[in-house]
N, C-alpha and C. Protein backbone atom coordinates (compact mmCIF):
# COMPACT_ATOMS: atom_id res chain seq x y z
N UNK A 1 -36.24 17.42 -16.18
CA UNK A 1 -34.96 16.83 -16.48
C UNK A 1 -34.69 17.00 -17.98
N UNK A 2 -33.56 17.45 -18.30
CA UNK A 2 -32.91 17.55 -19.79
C UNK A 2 -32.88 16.45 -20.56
N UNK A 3 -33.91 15.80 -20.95
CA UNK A 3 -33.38 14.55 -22.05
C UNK A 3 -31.91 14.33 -22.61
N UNK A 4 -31.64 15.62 -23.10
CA UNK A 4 -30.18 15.23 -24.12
C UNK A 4 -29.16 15.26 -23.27
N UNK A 5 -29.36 16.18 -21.80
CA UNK A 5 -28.24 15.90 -21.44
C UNK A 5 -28.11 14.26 -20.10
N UNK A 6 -29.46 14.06 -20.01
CA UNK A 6 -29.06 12.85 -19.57
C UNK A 6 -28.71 11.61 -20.79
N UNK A 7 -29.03 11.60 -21.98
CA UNK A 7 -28.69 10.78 -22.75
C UNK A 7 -27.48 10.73 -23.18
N UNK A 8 -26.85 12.19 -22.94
CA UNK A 8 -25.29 12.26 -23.17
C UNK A 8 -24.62 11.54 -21.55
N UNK A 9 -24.91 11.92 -20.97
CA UNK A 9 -24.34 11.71 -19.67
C UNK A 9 -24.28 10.22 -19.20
N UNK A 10 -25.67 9.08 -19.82
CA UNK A 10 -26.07 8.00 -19.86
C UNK A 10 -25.22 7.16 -20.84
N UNK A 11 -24.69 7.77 -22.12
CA UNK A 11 -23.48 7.25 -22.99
C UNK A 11 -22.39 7.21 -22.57
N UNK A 12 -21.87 8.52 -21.87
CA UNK A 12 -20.73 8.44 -21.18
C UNK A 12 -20.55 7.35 -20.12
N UNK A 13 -21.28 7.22 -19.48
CA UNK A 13 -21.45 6.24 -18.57
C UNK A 13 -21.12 4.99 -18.96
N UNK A 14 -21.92 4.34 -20.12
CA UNK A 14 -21.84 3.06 -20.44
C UNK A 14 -20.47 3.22 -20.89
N UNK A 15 -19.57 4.31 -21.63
CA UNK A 15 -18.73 3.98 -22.10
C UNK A 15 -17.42 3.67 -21.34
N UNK A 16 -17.57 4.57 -20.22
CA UNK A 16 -16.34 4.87 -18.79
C UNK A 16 -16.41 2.99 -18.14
N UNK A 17 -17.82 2.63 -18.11
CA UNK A 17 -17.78 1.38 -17.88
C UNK A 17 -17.12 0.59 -18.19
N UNK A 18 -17.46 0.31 -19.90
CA UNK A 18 -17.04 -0.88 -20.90
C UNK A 18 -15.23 -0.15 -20.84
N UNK A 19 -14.61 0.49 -20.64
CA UNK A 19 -13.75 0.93 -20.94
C UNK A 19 -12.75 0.67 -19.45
N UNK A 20 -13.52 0.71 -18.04
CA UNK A 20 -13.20 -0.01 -16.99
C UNK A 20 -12.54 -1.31 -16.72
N UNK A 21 -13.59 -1.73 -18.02
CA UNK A 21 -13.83 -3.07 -17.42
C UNK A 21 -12.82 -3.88 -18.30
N UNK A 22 -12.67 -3.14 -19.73
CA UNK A 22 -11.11 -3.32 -20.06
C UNK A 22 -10.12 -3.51 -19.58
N UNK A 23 -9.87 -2.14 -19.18
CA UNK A 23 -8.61 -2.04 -18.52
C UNK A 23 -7.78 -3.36 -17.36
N UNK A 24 -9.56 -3.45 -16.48
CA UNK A 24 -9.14 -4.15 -15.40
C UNK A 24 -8.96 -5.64 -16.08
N UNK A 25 -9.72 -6.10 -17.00
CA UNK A 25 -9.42 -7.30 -17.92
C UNK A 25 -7.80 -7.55 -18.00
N UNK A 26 -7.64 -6.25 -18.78
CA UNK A 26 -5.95 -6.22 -19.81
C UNK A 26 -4.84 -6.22 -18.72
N UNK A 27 -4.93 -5.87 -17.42
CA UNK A 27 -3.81 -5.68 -16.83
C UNK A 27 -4.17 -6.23 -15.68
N UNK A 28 -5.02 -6.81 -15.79
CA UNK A 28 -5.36 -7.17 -13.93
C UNK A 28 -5.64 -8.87 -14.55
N UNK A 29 -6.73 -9.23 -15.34
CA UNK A 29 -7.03 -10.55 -15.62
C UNK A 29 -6.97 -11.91 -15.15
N UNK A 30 -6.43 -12.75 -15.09
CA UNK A 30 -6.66 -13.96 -14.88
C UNK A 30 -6.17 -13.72 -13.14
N UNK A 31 -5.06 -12.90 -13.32
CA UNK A 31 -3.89 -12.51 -11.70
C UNK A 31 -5.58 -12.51 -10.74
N UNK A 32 -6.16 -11.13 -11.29
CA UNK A 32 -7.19 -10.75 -10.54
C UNK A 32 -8.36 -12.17 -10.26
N UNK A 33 -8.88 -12.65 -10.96
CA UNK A 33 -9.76 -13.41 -11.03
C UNK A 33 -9.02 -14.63 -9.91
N UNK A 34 -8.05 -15.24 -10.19
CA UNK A 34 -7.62 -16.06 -8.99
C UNK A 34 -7.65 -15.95 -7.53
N UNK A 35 -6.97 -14.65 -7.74
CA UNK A 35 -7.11 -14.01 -6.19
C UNK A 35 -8.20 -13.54 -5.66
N UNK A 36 -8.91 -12.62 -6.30
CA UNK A 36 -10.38 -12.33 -5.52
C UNK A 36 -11.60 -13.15 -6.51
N UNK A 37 -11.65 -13.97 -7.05
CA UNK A 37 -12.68 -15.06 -7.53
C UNK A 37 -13.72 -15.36 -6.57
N UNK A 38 -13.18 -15.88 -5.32
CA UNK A 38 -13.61 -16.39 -4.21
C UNK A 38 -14.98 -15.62 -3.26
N UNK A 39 -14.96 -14.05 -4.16
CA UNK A 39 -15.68 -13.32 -3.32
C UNK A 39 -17.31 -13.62 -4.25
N UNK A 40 -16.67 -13.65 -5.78
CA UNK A 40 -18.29 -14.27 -6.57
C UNK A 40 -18.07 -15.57 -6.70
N UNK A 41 -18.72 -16.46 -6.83
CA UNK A 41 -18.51 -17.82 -6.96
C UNK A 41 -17.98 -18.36 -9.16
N UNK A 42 -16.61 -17.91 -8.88
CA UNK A 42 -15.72 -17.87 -9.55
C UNK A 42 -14.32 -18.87 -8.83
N UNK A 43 -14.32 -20.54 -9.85
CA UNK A 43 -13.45 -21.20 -8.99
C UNK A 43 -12.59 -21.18 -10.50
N UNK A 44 -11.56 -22.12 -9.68
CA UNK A 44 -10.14 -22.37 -11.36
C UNK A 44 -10.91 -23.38 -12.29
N UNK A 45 -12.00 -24.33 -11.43
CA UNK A 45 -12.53 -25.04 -12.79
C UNK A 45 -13.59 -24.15 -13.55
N UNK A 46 -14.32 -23.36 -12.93
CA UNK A 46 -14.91 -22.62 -13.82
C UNK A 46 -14.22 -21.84 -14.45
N UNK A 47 -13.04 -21.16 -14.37
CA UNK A 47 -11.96 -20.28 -15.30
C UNK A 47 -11.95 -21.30 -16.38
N UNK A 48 -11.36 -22.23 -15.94
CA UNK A 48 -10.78 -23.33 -17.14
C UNK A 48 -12.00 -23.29 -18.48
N UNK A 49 -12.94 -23.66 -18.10
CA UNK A 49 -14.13 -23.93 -18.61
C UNK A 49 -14.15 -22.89 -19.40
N UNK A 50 -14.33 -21.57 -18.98
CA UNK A 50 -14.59 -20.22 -19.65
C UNK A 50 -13.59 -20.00 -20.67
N UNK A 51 -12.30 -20.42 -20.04
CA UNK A 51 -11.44 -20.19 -21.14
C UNK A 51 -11.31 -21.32 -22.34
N UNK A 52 -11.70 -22.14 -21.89
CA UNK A 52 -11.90 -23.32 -22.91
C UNK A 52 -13.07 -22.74 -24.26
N UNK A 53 -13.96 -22.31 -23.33
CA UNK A 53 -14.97 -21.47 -24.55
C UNK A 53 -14.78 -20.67 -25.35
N UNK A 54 -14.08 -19.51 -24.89
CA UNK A 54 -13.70 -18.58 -26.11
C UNK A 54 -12.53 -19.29 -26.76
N UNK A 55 -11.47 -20.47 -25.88
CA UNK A 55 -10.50 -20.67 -26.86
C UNK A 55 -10.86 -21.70 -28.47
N UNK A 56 -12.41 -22.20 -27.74
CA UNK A 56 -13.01 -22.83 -28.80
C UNK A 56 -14.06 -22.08 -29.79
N UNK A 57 -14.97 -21.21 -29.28
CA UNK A 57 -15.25 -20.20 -30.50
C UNK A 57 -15.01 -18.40 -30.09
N UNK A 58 -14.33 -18.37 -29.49
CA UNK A 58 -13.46 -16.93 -30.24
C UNK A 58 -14.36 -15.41 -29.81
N UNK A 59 -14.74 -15.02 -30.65
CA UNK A 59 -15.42 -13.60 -30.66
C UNK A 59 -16.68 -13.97 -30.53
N UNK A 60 -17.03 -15.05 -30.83
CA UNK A 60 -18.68 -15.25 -30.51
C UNK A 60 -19.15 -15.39 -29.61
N UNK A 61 -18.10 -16.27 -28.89
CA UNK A 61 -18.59 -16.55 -26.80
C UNK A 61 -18.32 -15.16 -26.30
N UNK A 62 -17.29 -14.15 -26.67
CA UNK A 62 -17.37 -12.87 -25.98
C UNK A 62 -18.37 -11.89 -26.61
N UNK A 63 -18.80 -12.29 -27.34
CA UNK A 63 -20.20 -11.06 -27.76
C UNK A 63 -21.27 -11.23 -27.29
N UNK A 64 -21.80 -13.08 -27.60
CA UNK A 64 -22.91 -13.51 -26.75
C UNK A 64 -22.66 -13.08 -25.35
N UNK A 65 -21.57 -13.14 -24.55
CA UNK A 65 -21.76 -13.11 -23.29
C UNK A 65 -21.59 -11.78 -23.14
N UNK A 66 -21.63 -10.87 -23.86
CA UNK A 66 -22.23 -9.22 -23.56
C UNK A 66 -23.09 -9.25 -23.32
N UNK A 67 -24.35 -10.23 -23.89
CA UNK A 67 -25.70 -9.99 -23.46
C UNK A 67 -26.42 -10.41 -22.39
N UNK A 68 -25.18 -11.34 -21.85
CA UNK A 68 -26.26 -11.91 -20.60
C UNK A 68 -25.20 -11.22 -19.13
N UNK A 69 -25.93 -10.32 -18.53
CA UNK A 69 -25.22 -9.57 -17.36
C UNK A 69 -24.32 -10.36 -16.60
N UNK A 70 -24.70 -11.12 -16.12
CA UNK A 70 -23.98 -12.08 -15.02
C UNK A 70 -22.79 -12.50 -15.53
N UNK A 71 -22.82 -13.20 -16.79
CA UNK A 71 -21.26 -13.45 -17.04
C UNK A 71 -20.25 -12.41 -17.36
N UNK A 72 -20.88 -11.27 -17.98
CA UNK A 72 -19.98 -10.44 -17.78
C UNK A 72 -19.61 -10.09 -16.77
């Protein structure tokens, strides 16, 4: 197996991801999360909650929670 080209191919990846997962954030967001929530155990009081967090510290609750899989 090609190291460089799986390490290129392995970047691309993460990036098509994080860049997914944008999108579906920016234009789909809260709409999405209401409506299909129900399929992960995602309710409106836990929205509330979540949004209460970043509306109380900002860029820090969304960076920390890069690191832990599940909440992302």
């Amino acid at each position: 197996m090609n190291l460089r080209l799986l390490l290129i191919v392995s970047w691309l990846a993460a990036v098509a991801g994080d860049n997914m997962g944008y999108v579906i954030g920016r234009f789909g967001g809260r709409r999405l999360v209401l409506r299909y929530g129900h399929y992960v155990p995602i309710t409106k009081a836990r929205l509330r909650r979540v949004e209460g967090l970043v509306d109380r510290y900002g860029s820090i609750a969304v960076v920390a929670a890069w690191f832990v899989s599940v909440v992302r």
